[in-house]
C-alpha atoms as a PDB file:
ATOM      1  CA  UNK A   1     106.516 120.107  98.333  1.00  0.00           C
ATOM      2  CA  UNK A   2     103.544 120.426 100.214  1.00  0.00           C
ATOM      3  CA  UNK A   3     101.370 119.139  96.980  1.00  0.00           C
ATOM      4  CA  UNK A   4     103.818 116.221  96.450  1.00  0.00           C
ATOM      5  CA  UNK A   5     103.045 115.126 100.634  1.00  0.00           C
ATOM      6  CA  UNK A   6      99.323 115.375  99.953  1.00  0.00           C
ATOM      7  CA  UNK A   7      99.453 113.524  97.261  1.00  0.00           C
ATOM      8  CA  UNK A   8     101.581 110.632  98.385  1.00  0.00           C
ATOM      9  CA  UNK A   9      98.944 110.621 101.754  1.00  0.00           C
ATOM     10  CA  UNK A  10      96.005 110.856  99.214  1.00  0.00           C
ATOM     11  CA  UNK A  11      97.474 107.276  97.841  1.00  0.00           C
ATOM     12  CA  UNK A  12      98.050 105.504 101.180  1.00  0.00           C
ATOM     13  CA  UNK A  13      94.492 106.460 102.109  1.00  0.00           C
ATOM     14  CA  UNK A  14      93.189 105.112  98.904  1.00  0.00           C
ATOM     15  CA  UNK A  15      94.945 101.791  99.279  1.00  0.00           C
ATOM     16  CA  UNK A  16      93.605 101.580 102.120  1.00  0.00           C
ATOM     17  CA  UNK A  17      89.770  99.482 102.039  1.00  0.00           C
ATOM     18  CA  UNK A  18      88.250 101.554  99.508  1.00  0.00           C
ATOM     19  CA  UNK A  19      89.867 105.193 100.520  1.00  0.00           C
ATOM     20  CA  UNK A  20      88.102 104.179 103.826  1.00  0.00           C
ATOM     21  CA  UNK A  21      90.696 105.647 106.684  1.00  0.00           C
ATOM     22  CA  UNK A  22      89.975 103.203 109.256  1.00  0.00           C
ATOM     23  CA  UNK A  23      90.955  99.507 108.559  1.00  0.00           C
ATOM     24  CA  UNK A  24      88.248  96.491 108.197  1.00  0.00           C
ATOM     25  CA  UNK A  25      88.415  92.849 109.846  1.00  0.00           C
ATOM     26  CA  UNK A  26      86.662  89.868 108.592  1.00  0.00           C
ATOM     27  CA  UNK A  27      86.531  87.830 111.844  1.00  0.00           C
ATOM     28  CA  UNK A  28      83.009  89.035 112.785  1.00  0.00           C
ATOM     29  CA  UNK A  29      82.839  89.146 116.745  1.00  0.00           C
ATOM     30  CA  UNK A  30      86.544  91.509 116.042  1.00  0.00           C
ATOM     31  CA  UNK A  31      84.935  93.634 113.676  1.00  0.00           C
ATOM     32  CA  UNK A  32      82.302  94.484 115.906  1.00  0.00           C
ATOM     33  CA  UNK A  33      84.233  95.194 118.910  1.00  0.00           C
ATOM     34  CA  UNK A  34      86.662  97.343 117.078  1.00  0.00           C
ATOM     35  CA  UNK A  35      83.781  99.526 115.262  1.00  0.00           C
ATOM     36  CA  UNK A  36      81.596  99.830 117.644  1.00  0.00           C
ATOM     37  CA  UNK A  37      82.059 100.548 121.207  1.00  0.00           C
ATOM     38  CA  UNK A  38      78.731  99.672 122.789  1.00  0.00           C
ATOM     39  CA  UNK A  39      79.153  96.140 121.513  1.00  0.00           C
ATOM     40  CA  UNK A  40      81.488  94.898 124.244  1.00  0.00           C
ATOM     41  CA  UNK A  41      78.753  94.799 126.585  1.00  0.00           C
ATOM     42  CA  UNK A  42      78.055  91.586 124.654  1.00  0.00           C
ATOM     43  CA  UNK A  43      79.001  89.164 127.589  1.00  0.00           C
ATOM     44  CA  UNK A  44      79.138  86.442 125.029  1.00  0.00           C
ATOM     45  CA  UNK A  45      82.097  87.012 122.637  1.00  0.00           C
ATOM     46  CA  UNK A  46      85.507  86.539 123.245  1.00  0.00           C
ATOM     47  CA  UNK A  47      87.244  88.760 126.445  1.00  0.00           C
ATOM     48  CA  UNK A  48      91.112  88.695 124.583  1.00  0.00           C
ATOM     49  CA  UNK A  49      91.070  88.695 120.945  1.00  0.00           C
ATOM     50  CA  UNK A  50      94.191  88.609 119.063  1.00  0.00           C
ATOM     51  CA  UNK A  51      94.244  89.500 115.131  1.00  0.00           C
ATOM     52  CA  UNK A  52      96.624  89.553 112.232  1.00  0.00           C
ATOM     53  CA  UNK A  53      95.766  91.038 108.950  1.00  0.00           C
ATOM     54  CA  UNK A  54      97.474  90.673 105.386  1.00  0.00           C
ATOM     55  CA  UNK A  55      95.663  92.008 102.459  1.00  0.00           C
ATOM     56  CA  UNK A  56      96.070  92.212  98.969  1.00  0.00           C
ATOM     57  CA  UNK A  57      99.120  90.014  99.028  1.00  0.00           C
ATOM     58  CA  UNK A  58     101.436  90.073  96.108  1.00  0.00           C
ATOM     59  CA  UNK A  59     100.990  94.209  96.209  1.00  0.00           C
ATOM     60  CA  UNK A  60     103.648  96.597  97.429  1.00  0.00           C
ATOM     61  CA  UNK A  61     102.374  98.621 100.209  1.00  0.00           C
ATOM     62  CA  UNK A  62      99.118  96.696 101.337  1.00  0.00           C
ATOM     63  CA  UNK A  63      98.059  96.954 104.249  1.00  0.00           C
ATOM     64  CA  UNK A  64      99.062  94.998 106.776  1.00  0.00           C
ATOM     65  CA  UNK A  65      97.456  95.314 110.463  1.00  0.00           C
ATOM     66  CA  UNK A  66      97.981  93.199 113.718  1.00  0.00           C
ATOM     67  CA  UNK A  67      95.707  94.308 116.669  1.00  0.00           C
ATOM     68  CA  UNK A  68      95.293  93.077 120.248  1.00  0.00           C
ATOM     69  CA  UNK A  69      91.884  93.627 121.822  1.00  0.00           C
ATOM     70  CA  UNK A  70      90.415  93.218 125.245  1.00  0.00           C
ATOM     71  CA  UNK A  71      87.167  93.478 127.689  1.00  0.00           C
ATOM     72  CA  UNK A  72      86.162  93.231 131.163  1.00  0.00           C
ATOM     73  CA  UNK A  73      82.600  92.752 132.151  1.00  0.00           C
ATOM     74  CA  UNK A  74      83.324  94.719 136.149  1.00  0.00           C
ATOM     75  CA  UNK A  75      79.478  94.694 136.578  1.00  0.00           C
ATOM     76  CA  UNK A  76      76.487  92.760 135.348  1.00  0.00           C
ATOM     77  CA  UNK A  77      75.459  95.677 133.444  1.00  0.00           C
ATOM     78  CA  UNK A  78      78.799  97.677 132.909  1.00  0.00           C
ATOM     79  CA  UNK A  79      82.035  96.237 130.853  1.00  0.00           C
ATOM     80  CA  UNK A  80      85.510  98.341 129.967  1.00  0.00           C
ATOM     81  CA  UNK A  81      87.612  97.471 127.039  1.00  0.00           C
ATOM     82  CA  UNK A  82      90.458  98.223 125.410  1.00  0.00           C
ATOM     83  CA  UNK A  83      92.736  97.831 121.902  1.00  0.00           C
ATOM     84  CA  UNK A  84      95.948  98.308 120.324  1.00  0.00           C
ATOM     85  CA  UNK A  85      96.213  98.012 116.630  1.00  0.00           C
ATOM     86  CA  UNK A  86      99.431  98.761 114.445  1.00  0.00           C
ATOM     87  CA  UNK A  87      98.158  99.379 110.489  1.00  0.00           C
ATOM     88  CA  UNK A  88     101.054  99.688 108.193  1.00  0.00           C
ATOM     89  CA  UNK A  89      99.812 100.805 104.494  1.00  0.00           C
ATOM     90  CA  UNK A  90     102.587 102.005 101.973  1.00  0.00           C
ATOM     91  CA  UNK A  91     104.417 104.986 103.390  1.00  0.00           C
ATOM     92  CA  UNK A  92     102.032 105.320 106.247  1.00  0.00           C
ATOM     93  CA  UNK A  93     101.946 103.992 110.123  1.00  0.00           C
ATOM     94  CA  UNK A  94      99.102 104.835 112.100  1.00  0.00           C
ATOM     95  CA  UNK A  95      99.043 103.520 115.725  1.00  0.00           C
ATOM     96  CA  UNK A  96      95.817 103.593 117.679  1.00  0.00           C
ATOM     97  CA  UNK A  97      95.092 103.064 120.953  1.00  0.00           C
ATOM     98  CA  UNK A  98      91.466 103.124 122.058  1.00  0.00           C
ATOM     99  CA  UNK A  99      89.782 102.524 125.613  1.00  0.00           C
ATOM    100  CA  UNK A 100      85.897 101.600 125.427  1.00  0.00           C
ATOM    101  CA  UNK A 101      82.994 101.748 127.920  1.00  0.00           C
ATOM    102  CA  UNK A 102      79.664 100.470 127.801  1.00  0.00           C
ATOM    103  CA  UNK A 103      76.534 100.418 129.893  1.00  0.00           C
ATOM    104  CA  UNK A 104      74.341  97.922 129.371  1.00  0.00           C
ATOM    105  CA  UNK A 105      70.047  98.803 130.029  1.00  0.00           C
ATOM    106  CA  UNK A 106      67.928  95.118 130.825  1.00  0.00           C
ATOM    107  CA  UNK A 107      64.930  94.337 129.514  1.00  0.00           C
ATOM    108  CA  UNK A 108      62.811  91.523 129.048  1.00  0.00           C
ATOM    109  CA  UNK A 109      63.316  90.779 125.156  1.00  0.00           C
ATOM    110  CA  UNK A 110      66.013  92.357 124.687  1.00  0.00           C
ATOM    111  CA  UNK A 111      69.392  94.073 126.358  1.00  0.00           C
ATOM    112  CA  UNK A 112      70.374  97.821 124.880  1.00  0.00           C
ATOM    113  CA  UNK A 113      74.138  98.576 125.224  1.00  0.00           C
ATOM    114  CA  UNK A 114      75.594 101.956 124.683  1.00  0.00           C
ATOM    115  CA  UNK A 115      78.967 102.793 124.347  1.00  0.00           C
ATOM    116  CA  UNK A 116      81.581 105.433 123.978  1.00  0.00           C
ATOM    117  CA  UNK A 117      85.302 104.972 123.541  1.00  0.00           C
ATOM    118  CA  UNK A 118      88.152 107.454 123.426  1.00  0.00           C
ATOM    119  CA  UNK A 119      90.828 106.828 120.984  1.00  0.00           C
ATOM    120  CA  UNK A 120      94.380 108.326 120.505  1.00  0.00           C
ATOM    121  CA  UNK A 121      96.073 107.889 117.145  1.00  0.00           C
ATOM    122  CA  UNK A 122      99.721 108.496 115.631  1.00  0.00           C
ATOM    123  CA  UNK A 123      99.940 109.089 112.130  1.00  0.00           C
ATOM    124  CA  UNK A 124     103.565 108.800 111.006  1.00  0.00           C
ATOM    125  CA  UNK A 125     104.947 108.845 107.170  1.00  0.00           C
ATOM    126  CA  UNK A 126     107.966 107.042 106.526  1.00  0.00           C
ATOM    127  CA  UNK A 127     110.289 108.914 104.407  1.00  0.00           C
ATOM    128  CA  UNK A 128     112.890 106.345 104.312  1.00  0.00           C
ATOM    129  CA  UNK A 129     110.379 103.911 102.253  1.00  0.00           C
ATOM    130  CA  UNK A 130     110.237 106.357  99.741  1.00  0.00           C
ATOM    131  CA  UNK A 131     111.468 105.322  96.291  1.00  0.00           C
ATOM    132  CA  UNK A 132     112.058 108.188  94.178  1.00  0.00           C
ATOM    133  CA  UNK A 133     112.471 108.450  90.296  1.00  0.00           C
ATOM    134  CA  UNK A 134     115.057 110.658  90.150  1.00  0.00           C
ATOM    135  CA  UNK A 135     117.337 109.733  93.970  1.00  0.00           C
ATOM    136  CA  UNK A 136     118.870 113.739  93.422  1.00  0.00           C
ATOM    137  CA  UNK A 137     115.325 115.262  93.171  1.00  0.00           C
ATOM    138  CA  UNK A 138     115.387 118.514  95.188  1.00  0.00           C
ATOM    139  CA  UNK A 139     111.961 118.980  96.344  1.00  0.00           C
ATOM    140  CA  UNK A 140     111.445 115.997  98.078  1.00  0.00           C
ATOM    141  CA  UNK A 141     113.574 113.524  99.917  1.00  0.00           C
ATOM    142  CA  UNK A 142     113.652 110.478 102.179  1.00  0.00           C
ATOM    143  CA  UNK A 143     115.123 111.678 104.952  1.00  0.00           C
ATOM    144  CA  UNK A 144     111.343 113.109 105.884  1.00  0.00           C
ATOM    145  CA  UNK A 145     109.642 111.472 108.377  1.00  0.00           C
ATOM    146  CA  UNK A 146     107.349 112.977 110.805  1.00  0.00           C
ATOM    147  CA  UNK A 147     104.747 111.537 113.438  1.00  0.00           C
ATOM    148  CA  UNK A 148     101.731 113.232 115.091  1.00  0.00           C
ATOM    149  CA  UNK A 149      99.532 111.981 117.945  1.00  0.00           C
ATOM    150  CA  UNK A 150      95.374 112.962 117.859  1.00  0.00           C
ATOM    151  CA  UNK A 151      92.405 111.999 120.033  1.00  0.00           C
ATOM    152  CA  UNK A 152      89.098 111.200 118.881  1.00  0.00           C
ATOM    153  CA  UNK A 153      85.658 110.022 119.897  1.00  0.00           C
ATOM    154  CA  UNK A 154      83.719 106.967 119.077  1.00  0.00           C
ATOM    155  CA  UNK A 155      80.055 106.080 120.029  1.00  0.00           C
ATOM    156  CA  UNK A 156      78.021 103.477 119.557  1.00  0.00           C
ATOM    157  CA  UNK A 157      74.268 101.464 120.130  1.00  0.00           C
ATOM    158  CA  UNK A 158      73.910  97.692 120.110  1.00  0.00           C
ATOM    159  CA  UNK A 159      70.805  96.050 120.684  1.00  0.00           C
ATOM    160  CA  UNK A 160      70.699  92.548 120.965  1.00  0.00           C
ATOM    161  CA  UNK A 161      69.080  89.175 121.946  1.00  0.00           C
ATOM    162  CA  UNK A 162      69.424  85.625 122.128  1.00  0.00           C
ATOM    163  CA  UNK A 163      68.001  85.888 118.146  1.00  0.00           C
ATOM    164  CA  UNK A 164      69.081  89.318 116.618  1.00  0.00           C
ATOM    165  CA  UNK A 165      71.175  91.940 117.019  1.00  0.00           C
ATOM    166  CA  UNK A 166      71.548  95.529 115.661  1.00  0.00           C
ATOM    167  CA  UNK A 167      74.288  98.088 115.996  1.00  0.00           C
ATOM    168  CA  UNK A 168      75.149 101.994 115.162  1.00  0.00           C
ATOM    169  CA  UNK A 169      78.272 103.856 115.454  1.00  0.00           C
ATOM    170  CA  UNK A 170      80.041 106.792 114.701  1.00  0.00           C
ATOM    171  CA  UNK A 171      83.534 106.919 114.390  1.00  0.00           C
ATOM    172  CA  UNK A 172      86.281 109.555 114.910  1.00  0.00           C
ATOM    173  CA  UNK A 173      83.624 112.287 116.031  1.00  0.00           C
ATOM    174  CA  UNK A 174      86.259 115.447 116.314  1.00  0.00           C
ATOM    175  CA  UNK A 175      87.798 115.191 112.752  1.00  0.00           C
ATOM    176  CA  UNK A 176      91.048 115.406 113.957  1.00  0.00           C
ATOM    177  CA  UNK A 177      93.232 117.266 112.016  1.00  0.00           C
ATOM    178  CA  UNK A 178      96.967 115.806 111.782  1.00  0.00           C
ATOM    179  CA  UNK A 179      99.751 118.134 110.364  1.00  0.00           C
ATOM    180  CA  UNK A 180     103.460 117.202 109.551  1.00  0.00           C
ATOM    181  CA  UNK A 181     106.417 119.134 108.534  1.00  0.00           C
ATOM    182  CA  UNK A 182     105.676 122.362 110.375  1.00  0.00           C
ATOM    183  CA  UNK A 183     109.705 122.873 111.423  1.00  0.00           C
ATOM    184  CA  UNK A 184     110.642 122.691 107.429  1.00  0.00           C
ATOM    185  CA  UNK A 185     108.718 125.414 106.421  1.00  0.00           C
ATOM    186  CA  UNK A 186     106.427 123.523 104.827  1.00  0.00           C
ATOM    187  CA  UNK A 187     102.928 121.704 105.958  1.00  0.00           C
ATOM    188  CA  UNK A 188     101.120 118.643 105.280  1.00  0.00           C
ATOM    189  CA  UNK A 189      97.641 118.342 106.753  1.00  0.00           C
ATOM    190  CA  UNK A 190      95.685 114.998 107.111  1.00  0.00           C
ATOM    191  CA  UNK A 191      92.009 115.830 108.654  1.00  0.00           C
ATOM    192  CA  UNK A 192      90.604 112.769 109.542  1.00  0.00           C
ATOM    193  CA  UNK A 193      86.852 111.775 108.428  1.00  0.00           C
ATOM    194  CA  UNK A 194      83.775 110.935 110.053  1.00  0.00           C
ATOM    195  CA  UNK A 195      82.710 106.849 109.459  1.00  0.00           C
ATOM    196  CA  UNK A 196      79.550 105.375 109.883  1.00  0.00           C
ATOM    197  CA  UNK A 197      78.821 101.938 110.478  1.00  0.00           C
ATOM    198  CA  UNK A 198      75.984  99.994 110.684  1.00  0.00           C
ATOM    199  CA  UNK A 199      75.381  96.215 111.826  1.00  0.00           C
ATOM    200  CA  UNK A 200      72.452  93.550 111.918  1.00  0.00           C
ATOM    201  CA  UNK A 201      72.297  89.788 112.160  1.00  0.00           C
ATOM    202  CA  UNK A 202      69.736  86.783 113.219  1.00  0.00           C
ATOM    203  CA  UNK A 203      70.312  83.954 115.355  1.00  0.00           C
ATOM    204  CA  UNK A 204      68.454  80.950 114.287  1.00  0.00           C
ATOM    205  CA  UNK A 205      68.594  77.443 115.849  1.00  0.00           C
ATOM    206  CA  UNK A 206      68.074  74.569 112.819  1.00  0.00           C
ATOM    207  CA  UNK A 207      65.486  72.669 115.267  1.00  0.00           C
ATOM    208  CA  UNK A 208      68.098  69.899 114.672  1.00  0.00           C
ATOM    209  CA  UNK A 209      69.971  70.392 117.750  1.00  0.00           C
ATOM    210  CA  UNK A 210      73.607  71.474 117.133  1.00  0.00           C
ATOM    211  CA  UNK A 211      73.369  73.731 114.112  1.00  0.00           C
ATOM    212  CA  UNK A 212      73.227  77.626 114.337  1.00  0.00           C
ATOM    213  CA  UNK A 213      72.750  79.647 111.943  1.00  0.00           C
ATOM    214  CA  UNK A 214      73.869  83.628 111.555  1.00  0.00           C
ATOM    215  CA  UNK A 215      73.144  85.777 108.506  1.00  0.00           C
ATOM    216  CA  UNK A 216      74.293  89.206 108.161  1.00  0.00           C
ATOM    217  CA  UNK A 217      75.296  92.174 107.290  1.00  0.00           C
ATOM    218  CA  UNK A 218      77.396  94.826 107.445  1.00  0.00           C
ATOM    219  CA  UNK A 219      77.075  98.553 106.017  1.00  0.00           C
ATOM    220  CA  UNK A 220      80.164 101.342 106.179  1.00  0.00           C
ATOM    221  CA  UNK A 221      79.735 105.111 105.077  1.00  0.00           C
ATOM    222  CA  UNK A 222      82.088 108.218 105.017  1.00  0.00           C
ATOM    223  CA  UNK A 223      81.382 110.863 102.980  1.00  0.00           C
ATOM    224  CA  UNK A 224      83.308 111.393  99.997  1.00  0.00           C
ATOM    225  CA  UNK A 225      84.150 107.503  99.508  1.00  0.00           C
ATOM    226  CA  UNK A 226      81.989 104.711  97.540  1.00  0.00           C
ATOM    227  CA  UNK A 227      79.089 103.124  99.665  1.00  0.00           C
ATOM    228  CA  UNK A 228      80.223  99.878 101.340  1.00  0.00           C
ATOM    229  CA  UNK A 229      78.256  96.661 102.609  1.00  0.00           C
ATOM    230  CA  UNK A 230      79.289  93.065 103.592  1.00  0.00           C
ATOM    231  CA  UNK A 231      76.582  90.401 103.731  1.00  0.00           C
ATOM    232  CA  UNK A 232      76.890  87.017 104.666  1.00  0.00           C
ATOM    233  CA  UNK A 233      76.630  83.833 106.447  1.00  0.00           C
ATOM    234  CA  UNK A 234      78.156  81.999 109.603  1.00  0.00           C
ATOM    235  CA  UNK A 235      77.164  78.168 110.534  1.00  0.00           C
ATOM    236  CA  UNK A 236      78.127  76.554 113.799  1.00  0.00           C
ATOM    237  CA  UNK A 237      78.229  73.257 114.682  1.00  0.00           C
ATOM    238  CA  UNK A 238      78.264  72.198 118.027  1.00  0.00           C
ATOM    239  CA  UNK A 239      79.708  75.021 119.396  1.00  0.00           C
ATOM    240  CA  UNK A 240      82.786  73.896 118.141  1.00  0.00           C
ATOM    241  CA  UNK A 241      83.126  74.079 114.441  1.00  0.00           C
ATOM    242  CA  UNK A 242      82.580  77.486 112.256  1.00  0.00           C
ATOM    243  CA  UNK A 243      82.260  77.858 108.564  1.00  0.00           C
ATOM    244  CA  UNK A 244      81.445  81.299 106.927  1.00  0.00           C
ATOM    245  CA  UNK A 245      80.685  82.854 103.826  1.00  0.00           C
ATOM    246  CA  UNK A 246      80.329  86.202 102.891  1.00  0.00           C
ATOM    247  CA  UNK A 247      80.677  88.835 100.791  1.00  0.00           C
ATOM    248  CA  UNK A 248      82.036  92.073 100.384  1.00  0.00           C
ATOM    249  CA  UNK A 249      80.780  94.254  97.808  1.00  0.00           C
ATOM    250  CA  UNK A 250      83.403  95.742  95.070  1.00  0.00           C
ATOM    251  CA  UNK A 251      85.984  93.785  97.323  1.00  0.00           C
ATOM    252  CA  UNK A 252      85.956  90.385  97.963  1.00  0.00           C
ATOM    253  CA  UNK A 253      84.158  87.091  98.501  1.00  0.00           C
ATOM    254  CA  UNK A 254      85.182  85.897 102.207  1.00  0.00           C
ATOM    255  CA  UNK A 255      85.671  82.006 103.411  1.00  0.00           C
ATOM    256  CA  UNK A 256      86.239  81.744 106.609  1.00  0.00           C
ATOM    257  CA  UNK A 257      86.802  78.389 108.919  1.00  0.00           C
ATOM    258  CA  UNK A 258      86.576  78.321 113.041  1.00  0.00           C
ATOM    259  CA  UNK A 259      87.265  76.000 116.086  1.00  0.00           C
ATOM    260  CA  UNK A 260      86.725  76.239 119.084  1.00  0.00           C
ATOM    261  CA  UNK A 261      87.801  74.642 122.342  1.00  0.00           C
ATOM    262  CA  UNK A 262      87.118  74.947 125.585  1.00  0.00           C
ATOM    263  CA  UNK A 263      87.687  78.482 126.244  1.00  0.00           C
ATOM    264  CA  UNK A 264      89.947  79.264 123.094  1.00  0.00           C
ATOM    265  CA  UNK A 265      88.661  80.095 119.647  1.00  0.00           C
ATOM    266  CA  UNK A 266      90.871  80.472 116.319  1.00  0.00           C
ATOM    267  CA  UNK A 267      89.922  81.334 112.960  1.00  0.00           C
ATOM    268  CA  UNK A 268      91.259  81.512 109.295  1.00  0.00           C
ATOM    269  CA  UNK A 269      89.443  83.432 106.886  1.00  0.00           C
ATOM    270  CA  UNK A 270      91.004  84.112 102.385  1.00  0.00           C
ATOM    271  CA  UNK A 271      89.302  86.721 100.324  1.00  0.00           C
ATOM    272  CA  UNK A 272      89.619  85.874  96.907  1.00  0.00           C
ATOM    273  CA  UNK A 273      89.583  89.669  95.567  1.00  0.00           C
ATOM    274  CA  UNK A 274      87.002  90.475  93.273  1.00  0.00           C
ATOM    275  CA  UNK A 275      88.358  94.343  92.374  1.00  0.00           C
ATOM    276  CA  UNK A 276      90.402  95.303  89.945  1.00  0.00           C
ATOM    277  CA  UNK A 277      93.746  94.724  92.344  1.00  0.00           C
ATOM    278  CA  UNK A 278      92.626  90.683  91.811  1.00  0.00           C
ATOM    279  CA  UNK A 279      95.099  91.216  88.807  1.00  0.00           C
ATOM    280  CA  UNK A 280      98.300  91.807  91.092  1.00  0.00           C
ATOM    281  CA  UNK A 281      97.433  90.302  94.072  1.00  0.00           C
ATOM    282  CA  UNK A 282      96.617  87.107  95.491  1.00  0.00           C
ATOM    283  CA  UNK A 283      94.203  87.156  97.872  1.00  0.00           C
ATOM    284  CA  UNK A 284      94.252  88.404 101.838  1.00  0.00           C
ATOM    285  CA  UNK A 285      94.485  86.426 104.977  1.00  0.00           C
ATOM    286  CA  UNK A 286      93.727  86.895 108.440  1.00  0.00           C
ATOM    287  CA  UNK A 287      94.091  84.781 111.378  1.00  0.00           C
ATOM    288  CA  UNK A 288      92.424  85.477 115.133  1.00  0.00           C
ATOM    289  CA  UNK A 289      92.871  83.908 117.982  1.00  0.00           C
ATOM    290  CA  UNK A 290      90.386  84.416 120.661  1.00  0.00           C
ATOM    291  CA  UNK A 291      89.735  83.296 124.491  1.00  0.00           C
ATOM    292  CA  UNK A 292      86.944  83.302 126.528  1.00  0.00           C
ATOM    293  CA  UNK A 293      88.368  83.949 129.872  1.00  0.00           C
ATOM    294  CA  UNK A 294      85.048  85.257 131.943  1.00  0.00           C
ATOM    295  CA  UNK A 295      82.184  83.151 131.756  1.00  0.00           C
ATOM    296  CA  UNK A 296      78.942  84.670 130.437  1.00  0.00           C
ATOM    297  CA  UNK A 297      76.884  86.288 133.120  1.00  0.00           C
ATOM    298  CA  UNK A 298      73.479  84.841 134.046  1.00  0.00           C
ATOM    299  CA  UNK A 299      71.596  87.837 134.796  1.00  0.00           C
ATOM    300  CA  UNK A 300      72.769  88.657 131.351  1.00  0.00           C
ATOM    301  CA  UNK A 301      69.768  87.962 129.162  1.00  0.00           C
ATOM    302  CA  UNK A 302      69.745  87.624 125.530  1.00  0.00           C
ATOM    303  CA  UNK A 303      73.712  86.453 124.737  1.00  0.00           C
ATOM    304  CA  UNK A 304      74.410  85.542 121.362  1.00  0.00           C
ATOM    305  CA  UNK A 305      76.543  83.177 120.536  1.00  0.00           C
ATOM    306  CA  UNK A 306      80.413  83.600 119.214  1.00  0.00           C
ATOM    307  CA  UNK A 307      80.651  83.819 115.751  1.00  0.00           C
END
């Protein structure tokens, strides 16, 4: 039994972004915050970001992730945050809650933000979604279901400017180790990996007044799973209007559209899948919706703007 569990957990994790454990966002500013903990001392993107997540649609068991995010910037050079995201993929739940911190250091080019977030996670298989071959199979059946909670560490290094930034992070630090099924006689052990992810971008003004300009890129690394990038591009328009392109390498090509309004900011982006899974599914969408609810700080230097 215990080979048939860590083999079913073997396939959610798989499924999931390229056998990557930790889920991936397309709506930039979001993906940030959620992988790297030092970024929220970026008084410039969005204080309450919410963020729904459908991928691969048209495939049993996809993932599918809604998350609610938050930060408060308490001091000119100190901000908390704070994030709850549900990600559902095949037989699997995981729950994780995660409270941030970051300490921002001034200087004049340039601001340095470090950051450091504590995360607790519940990893819970669902034996009830099981579908077996044979329903009177003896070794395994769908009345298991089991749940365990684990902390972690994040940390993280943003450096940024009114025209670049650059991040760092680590993710899930302690390797938590989650076990099920200890009261059956049996065990199933899930140990959870160490991820690495790296950001960098440039902020150009056009010269012709309302255009911005943001390329890109993204880079993701655990060891034992394929090397993973995203590069791209985001235009803005006034402030108001956001159009994006980019892509994401043996994954998808990602469009994304943006508007913004006063203090409220929602976006749409599709990935037309370029894998292998293009043949069964459709595409993936997410939707964000984002506000602005604390201005930017002036003795803030070097904001970016919200892409």
């Amino acid at each position: 039994m215990k080979k048939v569990l860590l083999l079913l957990f073997a396939i959610s994790l798989f499924i999931s972004s390229n056998a990557q454990q930790l889920p991936q966002f397309r709506f930039q500013p979001f993906n940030r915050m959620i992988l790297n903990p030092a970024t929220i001392g970026d008084h410039n993107s969005p204080d309450i970001i919410l963020n729904h997540r459908s991928q691969w649609v048209g495939f049993e068991g996809a993932p599918i992730i809604s998350t609610l995010a938050g930060k408060y910037p308490f001091r000119p050079d100190m901000a908390a945050g704070a994030f709850i995201s549900n990600d559902i993929t095949g037989i699997t739940n995981r729950l994780y809650l995660n409270l941030n911190y970051a300490y921002v250091l001034k200087t004049d080019k340039f601001n340095i933000s470090l950051g450091l977030a504590w995360t607790f996670t519940q990893y819970r298989i669902k034996g009830e979604d099981i579908t077996l071959f044979n329903p009177n199979d003896a070794i395994l059946n769908t009345s298991l279901t089991d749940a365990a909670w684990k902390p972690d560490i994040n940390a993280g290094i943003y450096i940024y400017s009114n025209v670049f930034y650059v991040g760092f992070a680590a993710q899930q630090l302690l390797k938590s180790q989650f076990k099920f099924y200890q009261n059956n006689g049996t065990e199933a052990q899930v140990t959870s990996s160490r991820h690495f992810y790296f950001t960098g971008g440039g902020i150009f003004d056009t010269g012709f007044g309302d255009h911005i300009i943001n390329p890109f890129v993204n880079t993701y690394s655990t060891a034992g799973t394929p090397f993973k990038f995203d590069i791209g591009i985001n235009y803005m328009f006034q402030n108001k209007f956001l159009a994006a392109l980019h892509y994401a390498n043996k994954d998808a090509l990602v469009l994304q559209l943006g508007y913004k309004y006063n203090k409220f900011q929602s976006t749409y982006a599709f990935d037309i899948v370029t894998s292998r899974i293009r043949n069964v599914s459709s595409g993936a969408h997410e939707i964000s919706l984002a506000a602005f609810i604390f201005q930017p700080n002036k003795e803030i230097k070097g904001n970016v703007p919200s892409f």
